[in-house]
C-alpha atoms as a PDB file:
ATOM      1  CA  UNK A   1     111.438  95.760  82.530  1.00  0.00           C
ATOM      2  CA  UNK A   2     112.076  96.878  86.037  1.00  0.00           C
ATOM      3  CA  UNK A   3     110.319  96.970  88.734  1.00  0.00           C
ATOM      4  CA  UNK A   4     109.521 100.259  90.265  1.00  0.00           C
ATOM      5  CA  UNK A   5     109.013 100.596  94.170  1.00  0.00           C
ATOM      6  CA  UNK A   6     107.132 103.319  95.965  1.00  0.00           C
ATOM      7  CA  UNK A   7     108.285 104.268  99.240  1.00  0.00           C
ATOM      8  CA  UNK A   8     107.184 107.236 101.751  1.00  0.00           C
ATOM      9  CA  UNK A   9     108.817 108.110 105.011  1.00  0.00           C
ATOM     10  CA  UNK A  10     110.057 106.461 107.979  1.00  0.00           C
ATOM     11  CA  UNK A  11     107.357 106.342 110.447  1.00  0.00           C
ATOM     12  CA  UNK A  12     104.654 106.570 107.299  1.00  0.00           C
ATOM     13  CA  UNK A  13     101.929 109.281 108.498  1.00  0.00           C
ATOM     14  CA  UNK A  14      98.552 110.404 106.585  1.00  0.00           C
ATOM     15  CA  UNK A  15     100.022 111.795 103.295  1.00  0.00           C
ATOM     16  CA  UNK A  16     103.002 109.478 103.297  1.00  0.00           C
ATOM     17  CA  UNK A  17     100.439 106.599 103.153  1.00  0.00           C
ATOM     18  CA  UNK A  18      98.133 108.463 100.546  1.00  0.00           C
ATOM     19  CA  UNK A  19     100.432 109.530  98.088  1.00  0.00           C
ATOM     20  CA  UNK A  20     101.845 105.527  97.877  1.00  0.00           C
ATOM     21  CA  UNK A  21      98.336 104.520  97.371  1.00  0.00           C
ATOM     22  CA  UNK A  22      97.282 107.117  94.350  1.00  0.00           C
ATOM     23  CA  UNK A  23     100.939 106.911  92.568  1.00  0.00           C
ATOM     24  CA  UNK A  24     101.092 102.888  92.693  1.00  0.00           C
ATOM     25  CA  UNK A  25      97.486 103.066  91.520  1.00  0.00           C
ATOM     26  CA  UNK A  26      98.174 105.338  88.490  1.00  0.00           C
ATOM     27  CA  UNK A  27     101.334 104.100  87.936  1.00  0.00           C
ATOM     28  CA  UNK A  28      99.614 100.757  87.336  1.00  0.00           C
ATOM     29  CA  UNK A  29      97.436 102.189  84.640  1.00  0.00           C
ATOM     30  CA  UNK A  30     100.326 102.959  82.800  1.00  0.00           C
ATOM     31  CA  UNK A  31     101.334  99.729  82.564  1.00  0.00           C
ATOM     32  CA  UNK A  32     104.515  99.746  84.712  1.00  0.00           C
ATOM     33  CA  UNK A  33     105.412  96.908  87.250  1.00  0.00           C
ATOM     34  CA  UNK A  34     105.059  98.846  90.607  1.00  0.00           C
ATOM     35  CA  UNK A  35     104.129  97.749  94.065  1.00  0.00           C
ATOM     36  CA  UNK A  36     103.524 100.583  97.134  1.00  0.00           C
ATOM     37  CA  UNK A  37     105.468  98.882 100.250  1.00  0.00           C
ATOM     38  CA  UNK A  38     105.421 100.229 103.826  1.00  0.00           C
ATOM     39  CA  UNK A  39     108.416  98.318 106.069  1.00  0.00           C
ATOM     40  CA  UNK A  40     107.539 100.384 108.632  1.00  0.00           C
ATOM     41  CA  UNK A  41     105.408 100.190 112.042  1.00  0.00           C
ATOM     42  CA  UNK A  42     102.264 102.787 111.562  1.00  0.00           C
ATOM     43  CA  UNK A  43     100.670 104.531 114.080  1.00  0.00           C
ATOM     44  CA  UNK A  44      97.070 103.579 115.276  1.00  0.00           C
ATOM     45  CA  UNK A  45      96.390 107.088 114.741  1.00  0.00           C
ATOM     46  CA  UNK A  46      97.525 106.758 111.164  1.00  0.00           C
ATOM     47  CA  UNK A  47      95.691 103.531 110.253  1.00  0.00           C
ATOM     48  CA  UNK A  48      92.568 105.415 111.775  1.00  0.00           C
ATOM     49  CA  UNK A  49      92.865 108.181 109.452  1.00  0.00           C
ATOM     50  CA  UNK A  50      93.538 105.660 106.424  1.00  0.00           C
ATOM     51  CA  UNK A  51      90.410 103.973 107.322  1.00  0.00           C
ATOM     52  CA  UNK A  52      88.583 106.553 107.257  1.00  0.00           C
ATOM     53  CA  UNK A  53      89.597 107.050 103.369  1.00  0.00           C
ATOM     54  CA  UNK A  54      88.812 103.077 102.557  1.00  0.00           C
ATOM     55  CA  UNK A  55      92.328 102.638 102.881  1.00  0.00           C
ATOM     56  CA  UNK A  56      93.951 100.101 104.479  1.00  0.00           C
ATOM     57  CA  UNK A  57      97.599 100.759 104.950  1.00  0.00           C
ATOM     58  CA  UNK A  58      98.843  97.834 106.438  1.00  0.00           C
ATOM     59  CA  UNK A  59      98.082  95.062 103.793  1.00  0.00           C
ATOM     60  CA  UNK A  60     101.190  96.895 102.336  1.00  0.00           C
ATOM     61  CA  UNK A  61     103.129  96.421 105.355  1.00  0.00           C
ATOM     62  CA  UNK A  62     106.219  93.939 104.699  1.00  0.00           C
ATOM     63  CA  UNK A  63     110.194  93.847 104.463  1.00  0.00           C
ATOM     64  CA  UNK A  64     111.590  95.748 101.533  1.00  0.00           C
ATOM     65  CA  UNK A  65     113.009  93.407  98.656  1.00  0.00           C
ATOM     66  CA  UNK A  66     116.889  92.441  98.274  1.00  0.00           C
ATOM     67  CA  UNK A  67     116.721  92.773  94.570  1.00  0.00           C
ATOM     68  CA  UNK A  68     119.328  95.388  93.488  1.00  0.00           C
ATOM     69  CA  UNK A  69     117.776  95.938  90.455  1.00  0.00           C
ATOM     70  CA  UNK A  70     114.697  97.205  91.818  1.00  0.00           C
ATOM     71  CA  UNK A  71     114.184 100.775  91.506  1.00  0.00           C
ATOM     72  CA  UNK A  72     112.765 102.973  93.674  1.00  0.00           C
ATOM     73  CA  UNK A  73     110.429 106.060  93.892  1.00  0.00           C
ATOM     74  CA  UNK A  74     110.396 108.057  97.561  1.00  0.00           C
ATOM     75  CA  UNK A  75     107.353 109.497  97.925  1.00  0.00           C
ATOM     76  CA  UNK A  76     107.022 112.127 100.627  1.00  0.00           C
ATOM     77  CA  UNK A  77     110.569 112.792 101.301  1.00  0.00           C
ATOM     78  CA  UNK A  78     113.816 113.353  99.768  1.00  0.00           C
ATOM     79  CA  UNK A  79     116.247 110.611 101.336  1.00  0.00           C
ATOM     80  CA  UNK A  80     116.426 107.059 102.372  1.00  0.00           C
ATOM     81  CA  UNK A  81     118.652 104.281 102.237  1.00  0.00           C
ATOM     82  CA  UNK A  82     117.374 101.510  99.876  1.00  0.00           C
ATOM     83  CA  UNK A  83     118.782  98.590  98.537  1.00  0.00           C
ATOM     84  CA  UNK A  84     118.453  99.524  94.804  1.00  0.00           C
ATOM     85  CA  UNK A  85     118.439 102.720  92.675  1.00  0.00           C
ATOM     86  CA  UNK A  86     116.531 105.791  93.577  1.00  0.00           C
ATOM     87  CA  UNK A  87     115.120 107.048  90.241  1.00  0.00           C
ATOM     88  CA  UNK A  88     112.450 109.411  90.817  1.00  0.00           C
ATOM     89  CA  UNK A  89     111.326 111.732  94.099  1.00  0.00           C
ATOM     90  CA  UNK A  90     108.442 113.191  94.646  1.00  0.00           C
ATOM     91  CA  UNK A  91     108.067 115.720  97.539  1.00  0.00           C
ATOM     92  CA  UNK A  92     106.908 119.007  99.140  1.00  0.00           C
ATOM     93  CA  UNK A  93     109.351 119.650 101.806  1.00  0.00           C
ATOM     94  CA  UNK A  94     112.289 122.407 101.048  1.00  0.00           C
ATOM     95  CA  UNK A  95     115.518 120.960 100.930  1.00  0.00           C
ATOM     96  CA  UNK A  96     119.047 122.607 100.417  1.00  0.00           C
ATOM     97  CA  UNK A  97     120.659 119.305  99.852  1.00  0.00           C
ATOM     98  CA  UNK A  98     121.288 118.573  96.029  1.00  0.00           C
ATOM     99  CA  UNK A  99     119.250 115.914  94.709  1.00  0.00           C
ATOM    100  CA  UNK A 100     120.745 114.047  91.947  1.00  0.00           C
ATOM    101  CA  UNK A 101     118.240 111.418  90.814  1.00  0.00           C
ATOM    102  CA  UNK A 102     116.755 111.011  87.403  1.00  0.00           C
ATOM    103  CA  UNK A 103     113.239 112.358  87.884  1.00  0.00           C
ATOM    104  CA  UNK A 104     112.738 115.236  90.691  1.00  0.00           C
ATOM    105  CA  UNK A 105     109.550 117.163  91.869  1.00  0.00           C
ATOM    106  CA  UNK A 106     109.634 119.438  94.453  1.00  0.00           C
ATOM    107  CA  UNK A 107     106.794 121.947  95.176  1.00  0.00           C
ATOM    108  CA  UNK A 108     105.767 123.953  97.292  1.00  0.00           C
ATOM    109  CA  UNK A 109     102.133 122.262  98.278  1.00  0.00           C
ATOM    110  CA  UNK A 110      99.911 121.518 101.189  1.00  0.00           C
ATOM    111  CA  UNK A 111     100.850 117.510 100.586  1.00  0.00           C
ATOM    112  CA  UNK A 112     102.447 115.633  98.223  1.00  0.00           C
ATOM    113  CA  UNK A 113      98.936 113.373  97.434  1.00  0.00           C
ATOM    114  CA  UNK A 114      98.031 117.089  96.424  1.00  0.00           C
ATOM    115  CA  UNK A 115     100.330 117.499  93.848  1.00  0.00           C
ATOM    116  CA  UNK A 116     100.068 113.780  92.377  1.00  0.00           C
ATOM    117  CA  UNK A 117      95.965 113.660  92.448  1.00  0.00           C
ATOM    118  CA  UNK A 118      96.860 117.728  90.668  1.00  0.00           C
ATOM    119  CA  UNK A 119      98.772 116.268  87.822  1.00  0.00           C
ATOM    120  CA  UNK A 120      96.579 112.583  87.133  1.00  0.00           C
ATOM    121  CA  UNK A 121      92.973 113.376  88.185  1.00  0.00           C
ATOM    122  CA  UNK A 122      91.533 111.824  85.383  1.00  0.00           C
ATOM    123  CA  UNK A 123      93.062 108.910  86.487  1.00  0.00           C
ATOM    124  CA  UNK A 124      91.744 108.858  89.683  1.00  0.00           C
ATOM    125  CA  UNK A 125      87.827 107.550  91.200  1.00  0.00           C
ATOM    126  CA  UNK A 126      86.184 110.286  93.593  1.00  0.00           C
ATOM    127  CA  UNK A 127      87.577 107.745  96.462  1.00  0.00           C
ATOM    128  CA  UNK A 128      90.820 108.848  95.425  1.00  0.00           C
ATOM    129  CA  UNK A 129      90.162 112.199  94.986  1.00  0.00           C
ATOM    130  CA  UNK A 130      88.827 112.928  98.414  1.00  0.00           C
ATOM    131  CA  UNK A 131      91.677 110.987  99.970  1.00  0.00           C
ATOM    132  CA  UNK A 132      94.127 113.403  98.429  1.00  0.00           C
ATOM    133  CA  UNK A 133      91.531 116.687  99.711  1.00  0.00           C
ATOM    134  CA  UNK A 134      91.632 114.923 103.239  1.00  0.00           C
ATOM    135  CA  UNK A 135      95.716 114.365 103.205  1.00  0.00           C
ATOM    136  CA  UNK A 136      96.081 118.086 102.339  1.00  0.00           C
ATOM    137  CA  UNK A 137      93.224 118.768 105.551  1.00  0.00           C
ATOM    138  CA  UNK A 138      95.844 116.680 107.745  1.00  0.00           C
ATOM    139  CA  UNK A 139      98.609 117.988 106.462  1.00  0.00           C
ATOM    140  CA  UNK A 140      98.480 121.225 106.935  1.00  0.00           C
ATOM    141  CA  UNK A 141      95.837 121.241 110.309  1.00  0.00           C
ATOM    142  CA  UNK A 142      93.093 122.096 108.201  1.00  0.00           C
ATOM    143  CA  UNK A 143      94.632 124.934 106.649  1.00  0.00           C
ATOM    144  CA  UNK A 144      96.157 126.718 109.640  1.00  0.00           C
ATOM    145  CA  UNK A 145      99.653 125.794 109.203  1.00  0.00           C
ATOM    146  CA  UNK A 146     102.194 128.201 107.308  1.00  0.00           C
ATOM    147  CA  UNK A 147     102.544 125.443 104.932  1.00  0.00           C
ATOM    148  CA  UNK A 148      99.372 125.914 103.224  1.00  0.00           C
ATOM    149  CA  UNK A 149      99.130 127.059  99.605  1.00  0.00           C
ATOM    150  CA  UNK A 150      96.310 128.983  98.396  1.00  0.00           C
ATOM    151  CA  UNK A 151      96.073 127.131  94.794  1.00  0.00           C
ATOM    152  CA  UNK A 152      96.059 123.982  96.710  1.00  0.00           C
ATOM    153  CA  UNK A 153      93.297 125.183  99.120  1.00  0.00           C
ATOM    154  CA  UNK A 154      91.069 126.031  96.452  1.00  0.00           C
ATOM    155  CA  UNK A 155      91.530 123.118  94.571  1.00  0.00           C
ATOM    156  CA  UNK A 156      90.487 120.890  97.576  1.00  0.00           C
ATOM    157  CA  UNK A 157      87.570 123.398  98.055  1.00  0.00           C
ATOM    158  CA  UNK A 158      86.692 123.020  94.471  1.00  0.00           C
ATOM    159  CA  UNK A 159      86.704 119.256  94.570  1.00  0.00           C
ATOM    160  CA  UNK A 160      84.801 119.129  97.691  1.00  0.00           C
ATOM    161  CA  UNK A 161      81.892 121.285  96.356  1.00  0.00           C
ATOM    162  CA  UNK A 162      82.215 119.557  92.971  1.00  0.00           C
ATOM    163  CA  UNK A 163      81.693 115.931  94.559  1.00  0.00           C
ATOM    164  CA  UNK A 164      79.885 116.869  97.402  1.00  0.00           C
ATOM    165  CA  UNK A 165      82.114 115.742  99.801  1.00  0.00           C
ATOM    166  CA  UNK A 166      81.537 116.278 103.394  1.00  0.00           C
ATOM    167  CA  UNK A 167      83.718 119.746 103.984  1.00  0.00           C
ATOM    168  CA  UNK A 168      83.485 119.628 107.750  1.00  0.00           C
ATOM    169  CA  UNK A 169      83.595 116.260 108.749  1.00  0.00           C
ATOM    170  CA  UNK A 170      86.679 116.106 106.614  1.00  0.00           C
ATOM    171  CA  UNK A 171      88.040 119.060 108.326  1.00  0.00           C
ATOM    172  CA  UNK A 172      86.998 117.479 111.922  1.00  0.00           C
ATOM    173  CA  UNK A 173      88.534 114.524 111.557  1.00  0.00           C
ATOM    174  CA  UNK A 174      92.127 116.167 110.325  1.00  0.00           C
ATOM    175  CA  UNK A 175      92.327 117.599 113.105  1.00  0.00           C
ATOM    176  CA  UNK A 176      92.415 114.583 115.365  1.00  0.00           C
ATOM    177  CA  UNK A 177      93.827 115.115 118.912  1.00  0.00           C
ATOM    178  CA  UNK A 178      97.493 112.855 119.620  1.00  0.00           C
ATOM    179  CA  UNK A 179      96.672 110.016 122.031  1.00  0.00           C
ATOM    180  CA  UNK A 180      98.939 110.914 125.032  1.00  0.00           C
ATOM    181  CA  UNK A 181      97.658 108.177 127.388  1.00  0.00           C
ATOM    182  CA  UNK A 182     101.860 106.512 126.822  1.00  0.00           C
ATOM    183  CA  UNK A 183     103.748 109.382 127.496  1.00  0.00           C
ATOM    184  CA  UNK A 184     106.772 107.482 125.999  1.00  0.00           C
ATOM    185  CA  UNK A 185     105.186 106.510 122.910  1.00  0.00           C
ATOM    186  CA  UNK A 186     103.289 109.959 122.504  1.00  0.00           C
ATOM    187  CA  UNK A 187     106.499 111.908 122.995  1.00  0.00           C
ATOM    188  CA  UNK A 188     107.561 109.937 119.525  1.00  0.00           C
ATOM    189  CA  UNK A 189     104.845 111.131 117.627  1.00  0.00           C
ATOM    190  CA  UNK A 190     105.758 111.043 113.843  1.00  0.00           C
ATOM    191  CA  UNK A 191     109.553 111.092 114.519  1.00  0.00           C
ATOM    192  CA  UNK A 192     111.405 112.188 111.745  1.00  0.00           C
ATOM    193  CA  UNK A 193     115.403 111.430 111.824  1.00  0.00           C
ATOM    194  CA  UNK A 194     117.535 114.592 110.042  1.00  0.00           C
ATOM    195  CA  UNK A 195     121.324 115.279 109.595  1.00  0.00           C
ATOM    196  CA  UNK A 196     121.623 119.080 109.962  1.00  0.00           C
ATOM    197  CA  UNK A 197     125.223 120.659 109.584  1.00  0.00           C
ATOM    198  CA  UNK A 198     126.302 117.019 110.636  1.00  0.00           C
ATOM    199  CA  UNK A 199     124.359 117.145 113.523  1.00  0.00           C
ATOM    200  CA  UNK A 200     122.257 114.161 114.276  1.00  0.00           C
ATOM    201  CA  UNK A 201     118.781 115.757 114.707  1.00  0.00           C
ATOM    202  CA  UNK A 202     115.401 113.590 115.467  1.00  0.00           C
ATOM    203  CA  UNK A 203     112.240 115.707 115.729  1.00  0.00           C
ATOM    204  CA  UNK A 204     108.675 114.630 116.607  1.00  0.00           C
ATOM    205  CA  UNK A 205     105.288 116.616 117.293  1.00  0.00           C
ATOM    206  CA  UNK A 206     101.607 116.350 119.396  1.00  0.00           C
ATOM    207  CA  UNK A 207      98.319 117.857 118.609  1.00  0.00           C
ATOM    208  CA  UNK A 208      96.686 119.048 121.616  1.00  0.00           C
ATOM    209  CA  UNK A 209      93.471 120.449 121.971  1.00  0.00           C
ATOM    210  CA  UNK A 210      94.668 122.860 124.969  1.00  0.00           C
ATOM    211  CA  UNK A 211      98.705 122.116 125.781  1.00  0.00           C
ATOM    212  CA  UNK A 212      98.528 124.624 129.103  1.00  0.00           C
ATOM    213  CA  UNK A 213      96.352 121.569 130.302  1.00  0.00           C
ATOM    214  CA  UNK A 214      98.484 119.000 129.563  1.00  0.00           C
ATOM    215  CA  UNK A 215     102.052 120.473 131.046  1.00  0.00           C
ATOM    216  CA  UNK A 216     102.443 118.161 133.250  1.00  0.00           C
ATOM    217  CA  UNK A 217     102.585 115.568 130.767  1.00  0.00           C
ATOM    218  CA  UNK A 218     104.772 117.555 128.401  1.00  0.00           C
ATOM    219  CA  UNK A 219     107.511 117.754 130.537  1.00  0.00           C
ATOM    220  CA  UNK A 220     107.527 113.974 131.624  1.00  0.00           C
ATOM    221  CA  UNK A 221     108.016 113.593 127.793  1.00  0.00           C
ATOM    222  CA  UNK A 222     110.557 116.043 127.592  1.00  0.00           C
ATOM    223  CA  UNK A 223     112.708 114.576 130.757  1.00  0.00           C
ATOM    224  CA  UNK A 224     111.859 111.047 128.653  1.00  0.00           C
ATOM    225  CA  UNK A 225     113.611 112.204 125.347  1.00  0.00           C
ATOM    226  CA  UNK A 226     116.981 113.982 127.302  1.00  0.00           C
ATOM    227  CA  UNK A 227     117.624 109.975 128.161  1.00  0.00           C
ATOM    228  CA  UNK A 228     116.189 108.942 124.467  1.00  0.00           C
ATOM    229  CA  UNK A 229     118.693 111.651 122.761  1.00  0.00           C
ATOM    230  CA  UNK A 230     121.514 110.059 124.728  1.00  0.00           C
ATOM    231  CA  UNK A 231     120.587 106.442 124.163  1.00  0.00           C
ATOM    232  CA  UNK A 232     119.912 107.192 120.487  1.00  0.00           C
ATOM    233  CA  UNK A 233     122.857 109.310 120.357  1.00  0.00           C
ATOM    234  CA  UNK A 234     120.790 112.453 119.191  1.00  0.00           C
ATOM    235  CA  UNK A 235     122.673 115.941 119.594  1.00  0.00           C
ATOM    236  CA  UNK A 236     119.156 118.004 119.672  1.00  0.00           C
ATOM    237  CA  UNK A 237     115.669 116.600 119.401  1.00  0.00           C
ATOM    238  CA  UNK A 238     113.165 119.474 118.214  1.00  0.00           C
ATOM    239  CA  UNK A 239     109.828 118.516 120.348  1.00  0.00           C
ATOM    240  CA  UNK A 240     106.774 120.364 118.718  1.00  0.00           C
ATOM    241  CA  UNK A 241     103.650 120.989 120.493  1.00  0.00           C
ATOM    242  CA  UNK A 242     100.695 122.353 118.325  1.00  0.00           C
ATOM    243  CA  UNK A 243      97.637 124.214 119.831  1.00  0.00           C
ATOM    244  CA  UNK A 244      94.659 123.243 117.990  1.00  0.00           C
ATOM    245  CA  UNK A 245      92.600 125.393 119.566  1.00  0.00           C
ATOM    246  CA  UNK A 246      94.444 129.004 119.164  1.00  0.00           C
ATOM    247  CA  UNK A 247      96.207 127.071 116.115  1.00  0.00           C
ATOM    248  CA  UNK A 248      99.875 128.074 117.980  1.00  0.00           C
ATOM    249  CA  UNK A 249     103.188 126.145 117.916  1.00  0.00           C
ATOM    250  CA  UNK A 250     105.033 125.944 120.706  1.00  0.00           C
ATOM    251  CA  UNK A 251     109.413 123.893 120.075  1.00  0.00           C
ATOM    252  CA  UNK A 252     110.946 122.190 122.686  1.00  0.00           C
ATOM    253  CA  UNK A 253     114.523 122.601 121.438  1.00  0.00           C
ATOM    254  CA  UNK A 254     115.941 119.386 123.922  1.00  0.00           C
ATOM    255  CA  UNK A 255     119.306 118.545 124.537  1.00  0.00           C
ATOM    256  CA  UNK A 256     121.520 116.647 127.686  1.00  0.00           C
ATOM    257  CA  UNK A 257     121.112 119.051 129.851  1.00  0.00           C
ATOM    258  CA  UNK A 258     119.097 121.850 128.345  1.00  0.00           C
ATOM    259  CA  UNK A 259     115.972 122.452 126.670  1.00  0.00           C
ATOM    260  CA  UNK A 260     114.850 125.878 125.200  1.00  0.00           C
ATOM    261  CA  UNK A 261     111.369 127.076 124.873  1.00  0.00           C
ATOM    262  CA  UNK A 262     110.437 129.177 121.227  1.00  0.00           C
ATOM    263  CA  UNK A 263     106.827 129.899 121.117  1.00  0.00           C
ATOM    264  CA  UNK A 264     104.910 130.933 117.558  1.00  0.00           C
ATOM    265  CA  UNK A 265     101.963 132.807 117.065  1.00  0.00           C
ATOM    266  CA  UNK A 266     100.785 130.506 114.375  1.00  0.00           C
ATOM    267  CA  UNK A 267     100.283 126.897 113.530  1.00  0.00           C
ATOM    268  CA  UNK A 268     103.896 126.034 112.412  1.00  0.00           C
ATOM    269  CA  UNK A 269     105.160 123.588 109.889  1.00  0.00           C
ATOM    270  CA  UNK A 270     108.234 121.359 110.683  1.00  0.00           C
ATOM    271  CA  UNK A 271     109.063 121.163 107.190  1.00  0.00           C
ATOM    272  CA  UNK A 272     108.538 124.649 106.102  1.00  0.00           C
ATOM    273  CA  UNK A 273     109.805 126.755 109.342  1.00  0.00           C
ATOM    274  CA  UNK A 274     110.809 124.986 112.419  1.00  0.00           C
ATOM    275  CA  UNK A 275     113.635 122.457 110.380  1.00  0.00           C
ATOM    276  CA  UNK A 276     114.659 125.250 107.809  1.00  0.00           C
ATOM    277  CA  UNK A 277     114.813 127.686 111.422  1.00  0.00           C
ATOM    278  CA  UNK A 278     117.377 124.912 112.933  1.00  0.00           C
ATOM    279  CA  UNK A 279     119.100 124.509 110.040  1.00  0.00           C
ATOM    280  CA  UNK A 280     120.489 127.950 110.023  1.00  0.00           C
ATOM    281  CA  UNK A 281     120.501 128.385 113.255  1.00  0.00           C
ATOM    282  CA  UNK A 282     123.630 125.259 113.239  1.00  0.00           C
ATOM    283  CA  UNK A 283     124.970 126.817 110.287  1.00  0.00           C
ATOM    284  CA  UNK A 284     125.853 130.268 112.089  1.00  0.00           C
ATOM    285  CA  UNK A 285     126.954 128.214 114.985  1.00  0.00           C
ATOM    286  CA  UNK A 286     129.116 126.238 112.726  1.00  0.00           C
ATOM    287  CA  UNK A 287     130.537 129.545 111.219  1.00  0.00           C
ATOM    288  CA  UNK A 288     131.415 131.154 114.600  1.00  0.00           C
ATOM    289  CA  UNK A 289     133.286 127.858 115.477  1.00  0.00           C
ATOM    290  CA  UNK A 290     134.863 127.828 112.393  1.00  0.00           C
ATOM    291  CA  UNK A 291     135.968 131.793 112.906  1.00  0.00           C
ATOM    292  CA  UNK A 292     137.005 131.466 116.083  1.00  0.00           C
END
């Protein structure tokens, strides 16, 4: 029988890590041979925010296997290079790209631990259950970002009141500030890597408690990622600054030698609105080059 891999995005953040956990976990009730692997470098934010769960996320920290015959399940995400056979994705971010693999879920959901604890709760301890309540807190800024669903946020207020889990402090510690003290390293924040019209696109974000405070700092990071985009050979980085105060987004659309400035009026998803914005933004560009 083969063995199945689980595997969540590059730079692994709260719900990437969760959703590896509770699928290798009920996948192993079922009898199959699975093991959750992380080959990627975790933030300390990250492994705080595990922790906090009873999770420790970096005992499954190591290199992926060379077996070709391994197959693989992405959790998290749609798309990663691997050295076997993707069989199965499960995800919540809106793609337009086809996905061809054997066994695909895509919904709609404040996290993708949401929609696995949804469909195998009786699988699951209370431990397990309040992780997935807590990824869908982080996820979605406690429920302020466009990307929040109202059947998941009342199933995570359900469970909560259910198993008297600790609503607020949950909801407190989702919304956990970005440790700016390395402007370098802050300014890479939960970098995500995307190909967009064939552009090469990297995008990363910051929680800030008041941004107008921190400006200063902002644009030493954004002068830092016009040399990362060239280094890196990035043709637009999409910096995102949430307010999680006045739960506002502001992007920081960089390139060489520009960087424009689009401010919402609400806590914005990168998955949901600020990607699927730049995606058809380079799409009519791409037309009016192609007209012309």
């Amino acid at each position: 029988m083969s063995k199945f891999i689980i595997l969540g995005h590059e730079n692994p953040d709260n719900d990437s890590i969760v959703s590896g956990y509770l699928l290798e976990k009920i996948m192993k009730q079922l009898g199959y041979d699975v093991e959750f692997i992380i080959p990627d470098e975790i933030s300390e934010e990250n492994i705080m925010l595990a922790n906090y769960l009873g999770i420790n996320p970096t005992k499954y920290q190591k290199p992926l296997p060379e077996n070709p015959d391994d197959k693989y399940i992405l959790v998290d995400h749609h798309e990663r290079i691997v050295p076997g056979e993707i069989v199965a994705i499960i995800d919540h971010h809106p793609t337009e790209k086809e996905i061809t693999c054997k066994h695909y879920q895509n919904e709609r959901a404040c996290s993708t631990s949401c929609i696995i604890a949804r469909n195998f709760t009786r699988r699951l301890s209370l431990d397990d259950i309040k992780a997935a309540c807590f990824s869908a807190m982080v996820d979605t800024a406690a429920f302020h970002s466009n990307k929040t669903t109202v059947s998941d946020y009342n199933w995570v207020q359900y469970m909560c009141k259910k198993f008297n889990f600790n609503y607020n402090e949950m909801l407190t510690m989702s919304m956990c500030p970005t440790d700016i003290s390395d402007l370098n390293k802050a300014s890479l924040n939960g970098l995500k890597k995307h190909n967009i019209e064939n552009h090469s696109v990297a995008s990363s974000f910051l929680h800030l408690q008041n941004p107008k405070e921190n400006i200063d700092e902002i644009n030493q990071m954004i002068e830092y990622l016009k040399t990362y985009i060239q280094e890196e050979g990035y043709d637009l980085f999409a910096f995102i600054v949430h307010d999680i105060t006045n739960f506002k987004s502001t992007l920081y659309k960089i390139r060489e030698n520009e960087t424009e400035i689009v401010n919402y009026d609400e806590y914005t998803s990168r998955g949901t609105r600020i990607i699927p914005d730049l995606t058809e933004e380079l799409k009519t560009k791409q037309k009016k080059k192609t007209t012309n």
